[in-house]
PDB file of N, CA and C in Angstrom:
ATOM      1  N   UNK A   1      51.673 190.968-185.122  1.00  0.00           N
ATOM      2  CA  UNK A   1      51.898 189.929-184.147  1.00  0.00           C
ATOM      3  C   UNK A   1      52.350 188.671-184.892  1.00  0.00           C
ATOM      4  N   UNK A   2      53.494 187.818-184.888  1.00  0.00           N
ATOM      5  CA  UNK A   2      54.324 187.146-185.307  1.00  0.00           C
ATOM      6  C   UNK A   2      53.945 185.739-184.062  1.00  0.00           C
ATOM      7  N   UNK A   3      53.590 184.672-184.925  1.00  0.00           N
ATOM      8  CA  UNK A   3      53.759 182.980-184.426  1.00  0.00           C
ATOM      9  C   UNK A   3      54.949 182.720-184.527  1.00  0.00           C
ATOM     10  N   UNK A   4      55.586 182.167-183.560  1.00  0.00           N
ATOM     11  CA  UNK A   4      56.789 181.613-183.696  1.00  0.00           C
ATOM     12  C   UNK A   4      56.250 180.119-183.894  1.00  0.00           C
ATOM     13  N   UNK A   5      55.990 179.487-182.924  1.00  0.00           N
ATOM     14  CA  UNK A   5      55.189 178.228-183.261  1.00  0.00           C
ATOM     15  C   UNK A   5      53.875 178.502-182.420  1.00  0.00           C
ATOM     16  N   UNK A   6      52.727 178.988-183.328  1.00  0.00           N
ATOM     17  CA  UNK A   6      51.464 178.889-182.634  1.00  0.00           C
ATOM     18  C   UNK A   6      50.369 178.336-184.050  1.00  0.00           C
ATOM     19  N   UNK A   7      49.690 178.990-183.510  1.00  0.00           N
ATOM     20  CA  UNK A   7      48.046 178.631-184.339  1.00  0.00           C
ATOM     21  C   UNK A   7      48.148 178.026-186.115  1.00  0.00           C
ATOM     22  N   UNK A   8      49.072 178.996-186.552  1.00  0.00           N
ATOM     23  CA  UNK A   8      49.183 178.848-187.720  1.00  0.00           C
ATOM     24  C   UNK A   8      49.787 177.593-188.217  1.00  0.00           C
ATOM     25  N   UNK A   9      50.634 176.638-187.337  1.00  0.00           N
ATOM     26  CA  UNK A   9      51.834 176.018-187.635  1.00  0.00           C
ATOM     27  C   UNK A   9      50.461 174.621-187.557  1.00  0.00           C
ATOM     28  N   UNK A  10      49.997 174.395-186.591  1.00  0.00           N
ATOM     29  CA  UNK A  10      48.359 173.695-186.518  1.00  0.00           C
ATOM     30  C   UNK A  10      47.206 173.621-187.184  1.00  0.00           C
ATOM     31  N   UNK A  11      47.682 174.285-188.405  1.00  0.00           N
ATOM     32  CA  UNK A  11      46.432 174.371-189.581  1.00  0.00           C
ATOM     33  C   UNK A  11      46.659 173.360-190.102  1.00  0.00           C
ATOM     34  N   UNK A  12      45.893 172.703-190.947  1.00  0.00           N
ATOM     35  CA  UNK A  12      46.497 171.970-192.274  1.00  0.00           C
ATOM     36  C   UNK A  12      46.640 172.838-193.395  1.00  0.00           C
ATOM     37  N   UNK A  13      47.553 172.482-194.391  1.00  0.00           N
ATOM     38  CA  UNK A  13      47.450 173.576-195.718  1.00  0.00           C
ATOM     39  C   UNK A  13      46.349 172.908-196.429  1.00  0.00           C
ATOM     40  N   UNK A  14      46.206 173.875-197.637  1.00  0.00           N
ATOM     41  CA  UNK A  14      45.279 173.596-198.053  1.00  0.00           C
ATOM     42  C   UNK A  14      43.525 174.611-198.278  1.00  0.00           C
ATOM     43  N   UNK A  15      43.499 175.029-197.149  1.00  0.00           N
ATOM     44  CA  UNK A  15      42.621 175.413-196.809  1.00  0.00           C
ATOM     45  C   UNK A  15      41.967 176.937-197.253  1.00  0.00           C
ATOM     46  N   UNK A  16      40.572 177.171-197.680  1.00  0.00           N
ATOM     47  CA  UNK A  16      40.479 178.738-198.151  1.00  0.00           C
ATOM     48  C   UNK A  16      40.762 179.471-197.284  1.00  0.00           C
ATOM     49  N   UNK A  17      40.899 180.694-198.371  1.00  0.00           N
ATOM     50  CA  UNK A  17      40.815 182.127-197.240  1.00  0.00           C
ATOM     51  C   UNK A  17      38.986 181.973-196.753  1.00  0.00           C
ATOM     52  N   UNK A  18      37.983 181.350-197.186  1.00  0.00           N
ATOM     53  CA  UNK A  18      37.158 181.690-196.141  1.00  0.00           C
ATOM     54  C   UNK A  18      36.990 181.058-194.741  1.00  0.00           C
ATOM     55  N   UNK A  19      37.389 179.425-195.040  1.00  0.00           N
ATOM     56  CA  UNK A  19      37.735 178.808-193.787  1.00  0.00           C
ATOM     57  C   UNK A  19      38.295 179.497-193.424  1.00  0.00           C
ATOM     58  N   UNK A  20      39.572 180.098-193.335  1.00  0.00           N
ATOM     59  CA  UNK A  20      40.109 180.794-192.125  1.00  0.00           C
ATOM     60  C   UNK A  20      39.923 182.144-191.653  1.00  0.00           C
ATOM     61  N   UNK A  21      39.038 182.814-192.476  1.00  0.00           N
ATOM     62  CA  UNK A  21      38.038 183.518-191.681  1.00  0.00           C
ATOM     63  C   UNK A  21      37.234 183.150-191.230  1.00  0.00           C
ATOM     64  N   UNK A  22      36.879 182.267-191.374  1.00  0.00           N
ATOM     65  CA  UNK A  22      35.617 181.603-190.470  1.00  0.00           C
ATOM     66  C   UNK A  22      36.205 180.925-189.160  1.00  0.00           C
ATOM     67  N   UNK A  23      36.823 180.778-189.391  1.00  0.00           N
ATOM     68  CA  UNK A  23      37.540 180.302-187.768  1.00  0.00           C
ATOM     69  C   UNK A  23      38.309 181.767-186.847  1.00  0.00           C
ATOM     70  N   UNK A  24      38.476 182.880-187.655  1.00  0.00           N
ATOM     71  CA  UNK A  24      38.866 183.985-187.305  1.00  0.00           C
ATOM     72  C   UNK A  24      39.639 184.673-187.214  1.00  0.00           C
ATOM     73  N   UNK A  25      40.572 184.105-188.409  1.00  0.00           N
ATOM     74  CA  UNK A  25      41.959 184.595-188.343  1.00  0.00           C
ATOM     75  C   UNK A  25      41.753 185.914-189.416  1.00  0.00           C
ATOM     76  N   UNK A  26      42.792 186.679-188.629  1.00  0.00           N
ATOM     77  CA  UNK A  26      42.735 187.978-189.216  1.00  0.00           C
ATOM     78  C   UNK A  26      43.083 188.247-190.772  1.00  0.00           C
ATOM     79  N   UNK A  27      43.537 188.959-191.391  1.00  0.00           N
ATOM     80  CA  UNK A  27      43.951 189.123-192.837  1.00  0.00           C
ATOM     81  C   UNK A  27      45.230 188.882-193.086  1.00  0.00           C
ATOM     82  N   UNK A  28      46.491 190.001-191.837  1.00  0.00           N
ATOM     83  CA  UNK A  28      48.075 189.330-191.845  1.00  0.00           C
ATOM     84  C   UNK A  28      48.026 187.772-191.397  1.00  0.00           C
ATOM     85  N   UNK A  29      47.161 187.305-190.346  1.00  0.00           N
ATOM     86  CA  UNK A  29      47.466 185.661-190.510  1.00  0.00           C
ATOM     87  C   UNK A  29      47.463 185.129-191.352  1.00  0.00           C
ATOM     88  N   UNK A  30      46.548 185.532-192.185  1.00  0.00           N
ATOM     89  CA  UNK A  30      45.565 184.690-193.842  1.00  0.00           C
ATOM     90  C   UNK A  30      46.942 184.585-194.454  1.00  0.00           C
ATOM     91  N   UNK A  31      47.257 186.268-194.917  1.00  0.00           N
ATOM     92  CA  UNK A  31      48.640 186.588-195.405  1.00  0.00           C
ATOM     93  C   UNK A  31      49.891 185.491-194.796  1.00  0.00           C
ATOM     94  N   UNK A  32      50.204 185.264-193.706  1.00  0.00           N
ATOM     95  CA  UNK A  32      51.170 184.666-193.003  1.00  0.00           C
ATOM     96  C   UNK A  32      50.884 182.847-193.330  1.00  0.00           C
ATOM     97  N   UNK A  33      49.558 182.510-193.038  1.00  0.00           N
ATOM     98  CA  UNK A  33      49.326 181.394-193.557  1.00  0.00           C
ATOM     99  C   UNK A  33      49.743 180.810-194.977  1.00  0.00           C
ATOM    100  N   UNK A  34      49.153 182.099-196.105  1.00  0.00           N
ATOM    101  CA  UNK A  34      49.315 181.634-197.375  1.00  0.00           C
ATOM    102  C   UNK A  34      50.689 181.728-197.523  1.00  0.00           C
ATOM    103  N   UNK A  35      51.851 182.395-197.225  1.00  0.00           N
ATOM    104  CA  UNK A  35      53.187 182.380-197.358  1.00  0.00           C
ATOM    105  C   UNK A  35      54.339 181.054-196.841  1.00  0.00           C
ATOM    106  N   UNK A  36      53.803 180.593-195.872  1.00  0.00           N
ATOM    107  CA  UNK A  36      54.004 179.545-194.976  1.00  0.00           C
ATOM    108  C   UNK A  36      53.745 178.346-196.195  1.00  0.00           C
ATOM    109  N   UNK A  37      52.605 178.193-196.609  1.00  0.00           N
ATOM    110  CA  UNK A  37      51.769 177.228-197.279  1.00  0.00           C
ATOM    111  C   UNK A  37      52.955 177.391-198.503  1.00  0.00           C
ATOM    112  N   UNK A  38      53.208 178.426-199.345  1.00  0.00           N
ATOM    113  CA  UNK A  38      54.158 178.580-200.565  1.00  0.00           C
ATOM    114  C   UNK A  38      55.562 178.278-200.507  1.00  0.00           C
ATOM    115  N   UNK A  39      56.122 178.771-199.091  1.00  0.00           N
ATOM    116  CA  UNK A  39      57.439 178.237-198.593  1.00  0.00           C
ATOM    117  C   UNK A  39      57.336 176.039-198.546  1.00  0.00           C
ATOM    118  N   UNK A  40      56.216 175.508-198.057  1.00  0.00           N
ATOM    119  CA  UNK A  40      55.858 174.281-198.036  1.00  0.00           C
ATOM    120  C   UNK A  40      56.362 173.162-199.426  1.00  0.00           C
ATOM    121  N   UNK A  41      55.842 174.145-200.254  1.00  0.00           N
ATOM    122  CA  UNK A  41      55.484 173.689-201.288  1.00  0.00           C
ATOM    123  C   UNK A  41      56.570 173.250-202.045  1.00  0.00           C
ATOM    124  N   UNK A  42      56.278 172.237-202.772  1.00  0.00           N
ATOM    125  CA  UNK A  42      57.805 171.576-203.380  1.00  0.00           C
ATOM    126  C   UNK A  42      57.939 172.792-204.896  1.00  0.00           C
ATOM    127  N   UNK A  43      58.637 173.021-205.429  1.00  0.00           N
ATOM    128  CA  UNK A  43      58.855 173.516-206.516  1.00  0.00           C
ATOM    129  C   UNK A  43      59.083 172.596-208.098  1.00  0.00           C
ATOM    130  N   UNK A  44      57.843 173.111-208.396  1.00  0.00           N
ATOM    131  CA  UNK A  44      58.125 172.556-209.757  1.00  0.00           C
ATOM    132  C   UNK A  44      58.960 172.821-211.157  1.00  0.00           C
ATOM    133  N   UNK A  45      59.156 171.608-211.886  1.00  0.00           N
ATOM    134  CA  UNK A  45      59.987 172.205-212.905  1.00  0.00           C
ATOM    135  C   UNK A  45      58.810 171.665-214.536  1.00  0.00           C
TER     136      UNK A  45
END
């Protein structure tokens, strides 16, 4: 199940994988979250 703009887009980054099991997001969200969060991210040199 794919967010286009939902739950995930309303997180802040940052956050553990246990917070967001604790709020209840499944494992592909966790997954979908942490990818989201890496796409975010500025790239360093």
């Amino acid at each position: 199940m794919a967010f286009a703009r939902g739950p995930l887009d309303s997180l802040p980054p940052g956050l553990t994988d246990k917070h967001l099991r604790d709020i209840g997001l499944s494992r592909q969200q966790i997954y979908l979250y942490r990818s989201r969060e890496a796409r975010r991210a500025p790239t360093r040199f």
